[in-house]
Protein backbone atom coordinates (compact mmCIF):
# COMPACT_ATOMS: atom_id res chain seq x y z
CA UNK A 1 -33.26 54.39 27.93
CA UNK A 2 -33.78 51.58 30.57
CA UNK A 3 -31.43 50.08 32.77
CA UNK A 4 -29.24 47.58 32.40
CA UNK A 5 -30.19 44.90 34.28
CA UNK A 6 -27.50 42.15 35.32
CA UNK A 7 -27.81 38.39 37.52
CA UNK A 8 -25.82 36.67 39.45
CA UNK A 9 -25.59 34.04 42.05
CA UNK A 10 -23.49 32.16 44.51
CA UNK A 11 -21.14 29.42 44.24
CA UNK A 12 -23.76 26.57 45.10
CA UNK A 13 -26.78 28.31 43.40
CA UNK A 14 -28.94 28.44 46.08
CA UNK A 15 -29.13 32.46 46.06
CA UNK A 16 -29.89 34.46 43.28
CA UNK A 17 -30.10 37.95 42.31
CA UNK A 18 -30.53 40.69 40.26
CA UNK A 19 -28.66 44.50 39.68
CA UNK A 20 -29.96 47.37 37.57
CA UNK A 21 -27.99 49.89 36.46
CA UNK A 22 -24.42 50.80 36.10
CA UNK A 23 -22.36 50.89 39.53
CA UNK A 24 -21.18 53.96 41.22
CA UNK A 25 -17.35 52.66 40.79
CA UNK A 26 -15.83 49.59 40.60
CA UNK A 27 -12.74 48.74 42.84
CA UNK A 28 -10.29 46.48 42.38
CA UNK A 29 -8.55 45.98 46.19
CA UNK A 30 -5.27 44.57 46.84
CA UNK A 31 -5.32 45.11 50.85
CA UNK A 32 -4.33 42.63 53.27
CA UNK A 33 -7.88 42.50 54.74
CA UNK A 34 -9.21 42.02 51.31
CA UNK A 35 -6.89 39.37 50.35
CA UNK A 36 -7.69 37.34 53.95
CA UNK A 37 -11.39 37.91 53.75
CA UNK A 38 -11.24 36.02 49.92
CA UNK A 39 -8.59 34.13 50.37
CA UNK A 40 -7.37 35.48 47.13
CA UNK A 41 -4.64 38.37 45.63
CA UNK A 42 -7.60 41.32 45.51
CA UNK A 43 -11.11 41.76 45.03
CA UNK A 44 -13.20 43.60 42.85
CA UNK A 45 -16.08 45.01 44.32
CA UNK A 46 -18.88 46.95 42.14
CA UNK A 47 -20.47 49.66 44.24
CA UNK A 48 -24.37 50.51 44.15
CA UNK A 49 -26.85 52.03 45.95
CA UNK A 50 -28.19 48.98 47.89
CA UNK A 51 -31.67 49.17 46.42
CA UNK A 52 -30.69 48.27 43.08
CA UNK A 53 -30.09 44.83 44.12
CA UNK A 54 -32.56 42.59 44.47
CA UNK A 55 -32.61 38.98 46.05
CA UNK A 56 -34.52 36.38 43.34
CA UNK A 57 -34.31 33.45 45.90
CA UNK A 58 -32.04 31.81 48.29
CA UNK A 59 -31.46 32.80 52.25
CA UNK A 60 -28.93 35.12 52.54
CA UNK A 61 -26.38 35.23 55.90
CA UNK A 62 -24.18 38.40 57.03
CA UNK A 63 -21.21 38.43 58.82
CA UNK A 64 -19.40 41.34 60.85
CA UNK A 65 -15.21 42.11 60.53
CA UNK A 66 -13.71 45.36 61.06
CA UNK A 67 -12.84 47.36 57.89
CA UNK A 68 -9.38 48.99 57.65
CA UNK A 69 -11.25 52.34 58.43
CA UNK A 70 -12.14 50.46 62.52
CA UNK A 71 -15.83 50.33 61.53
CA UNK A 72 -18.22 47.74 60.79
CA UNK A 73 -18.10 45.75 56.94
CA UNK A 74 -20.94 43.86 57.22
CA UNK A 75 -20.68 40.71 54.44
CA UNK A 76 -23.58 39.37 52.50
CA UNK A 77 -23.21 35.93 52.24
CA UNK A 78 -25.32 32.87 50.87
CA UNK A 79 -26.51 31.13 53.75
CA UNK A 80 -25.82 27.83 52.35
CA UNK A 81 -22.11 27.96 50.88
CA UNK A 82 -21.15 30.99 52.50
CA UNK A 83 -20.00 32.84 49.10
CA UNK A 84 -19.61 36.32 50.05
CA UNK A 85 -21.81 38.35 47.71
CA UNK A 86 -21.94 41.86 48.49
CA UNK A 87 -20.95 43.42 51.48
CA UNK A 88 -21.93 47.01 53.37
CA UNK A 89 -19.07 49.41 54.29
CA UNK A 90 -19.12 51.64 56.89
CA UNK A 91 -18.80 54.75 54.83
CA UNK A 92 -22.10 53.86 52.66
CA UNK A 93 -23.78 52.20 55.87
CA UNK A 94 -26.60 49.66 54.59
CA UNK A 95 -27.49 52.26 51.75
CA UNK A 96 -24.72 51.00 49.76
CA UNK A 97 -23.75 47.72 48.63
CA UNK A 98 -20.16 46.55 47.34
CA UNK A 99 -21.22 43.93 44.77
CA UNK A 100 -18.59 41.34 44.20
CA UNK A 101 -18.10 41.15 41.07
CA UNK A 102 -17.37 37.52 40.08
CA UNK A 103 -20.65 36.80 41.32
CA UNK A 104 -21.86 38.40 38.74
CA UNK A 105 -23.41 35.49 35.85
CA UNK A 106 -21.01 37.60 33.24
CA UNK A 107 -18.27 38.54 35.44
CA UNK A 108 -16.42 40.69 33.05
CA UNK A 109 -18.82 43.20 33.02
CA UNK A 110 -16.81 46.16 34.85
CA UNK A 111 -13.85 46.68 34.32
CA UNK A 112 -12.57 48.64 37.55
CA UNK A 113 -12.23 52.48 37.87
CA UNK A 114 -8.81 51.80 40.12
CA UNK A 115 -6.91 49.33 41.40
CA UNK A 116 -6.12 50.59 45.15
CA UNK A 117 -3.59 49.05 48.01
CA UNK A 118 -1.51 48.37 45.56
CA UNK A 119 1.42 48.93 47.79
CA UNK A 120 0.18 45.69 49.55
CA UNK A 121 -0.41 43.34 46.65
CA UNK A 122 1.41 40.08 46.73
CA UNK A 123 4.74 40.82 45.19
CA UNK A 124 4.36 38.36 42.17
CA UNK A 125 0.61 39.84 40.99
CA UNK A 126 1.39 42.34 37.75
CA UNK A 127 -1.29 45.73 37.39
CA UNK A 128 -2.64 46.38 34.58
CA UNK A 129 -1.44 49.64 32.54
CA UNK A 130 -4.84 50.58 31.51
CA UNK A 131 -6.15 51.16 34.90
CA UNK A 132 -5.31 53.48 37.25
CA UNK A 133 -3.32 52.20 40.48
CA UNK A 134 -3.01 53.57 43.89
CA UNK A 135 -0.82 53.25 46.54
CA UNK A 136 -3.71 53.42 48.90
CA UNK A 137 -7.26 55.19 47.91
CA UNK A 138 -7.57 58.02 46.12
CA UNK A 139 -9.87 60.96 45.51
CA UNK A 140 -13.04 59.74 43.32
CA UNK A 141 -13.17 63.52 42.11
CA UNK A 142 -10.22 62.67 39.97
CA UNK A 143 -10.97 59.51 38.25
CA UNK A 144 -15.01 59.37 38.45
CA UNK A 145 -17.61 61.36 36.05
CA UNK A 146 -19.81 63.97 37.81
CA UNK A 147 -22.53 62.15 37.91
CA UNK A 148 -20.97 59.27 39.56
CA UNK A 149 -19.43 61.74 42.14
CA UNK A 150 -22.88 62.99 42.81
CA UNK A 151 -24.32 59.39 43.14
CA UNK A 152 -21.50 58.62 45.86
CA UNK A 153 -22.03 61.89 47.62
CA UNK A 154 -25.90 60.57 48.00
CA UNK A 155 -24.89 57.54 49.11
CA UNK A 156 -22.70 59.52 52.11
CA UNK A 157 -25.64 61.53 52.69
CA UNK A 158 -27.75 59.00 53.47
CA UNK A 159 -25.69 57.04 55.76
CA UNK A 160 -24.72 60.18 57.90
CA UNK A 161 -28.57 60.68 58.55
């Protein structure tokens, strides 16, 4: 069966690109650093291994904060408009990408596996029942498939090496 392939772009159109597959997990953050870094109530973030995304066109940009974990998150940006399109987290290193997910052409298209820092959402945002909600993280052995555990555990791999 071959992979599903998905595009998506920035806010001006300059960059373009394209995912295959389905992510590892999909993310739906409510920290404090997430909500600055948007300027927004959360983001969702759909995780893959970096190599499944692939620029189409467009000059891309990357800027360096501090993620809550004191390492690098490097953000993938369009050089033109600045919409943040992926970014690199220092667990994953540059082998992983966290895809945001209303950059996507169909932005619906994942529905996340958690919502997590949810004790640091802005007090008038409601959760959603269906979806899992932590306080912080939480262990991806106990919401995510094997297979997806495996793919993650790669990922980890990789960037240690």
């Amino acid at each position: 069966m071959p992979d599903t392939v998905r595009e998506g772009g920035c806010g001006c159109g300059a960059v373009r690109y394209r995912v295959t597959g389905e992510p590892i997990f999909v993310n739906n953050c409510h920290c404090t650093q997430c909500q600055q870094q948007t300027g927004s109530t959360s983001v969702v973030n759909a995780f893959f291994e970096a190599e499944r995304i692939e620029v189409l066109e467009g000059e891309l940009s990357e800027n360096t904060v501090t993620a809550g974990s004191g390492g690098p998150h490097i953000i993938v940006r369009c050089a033109t408009c600045g919409t943040a399109l992926w970014s690199h987290y220092p667990r994953m290193g540059r082998n992983g990408s966290g895809l945001r997910v209303g950059t996507l052409d169909d932005s619906g298209a994942f529905t996340p596996d958690a919502v997590i820092f949810s004790a640091e959402k802005m007090p008038w945002v409601a959760l959603p029942e269906a979806i899992p909600a932590f306080e912080k993280t939480y262990d991806f052995r106990e919401v995510l498939p094997p297979e997806r555990v495996a793919r993650l555990r790669e990922l980890s791999k990789r960037a240690a090496a």
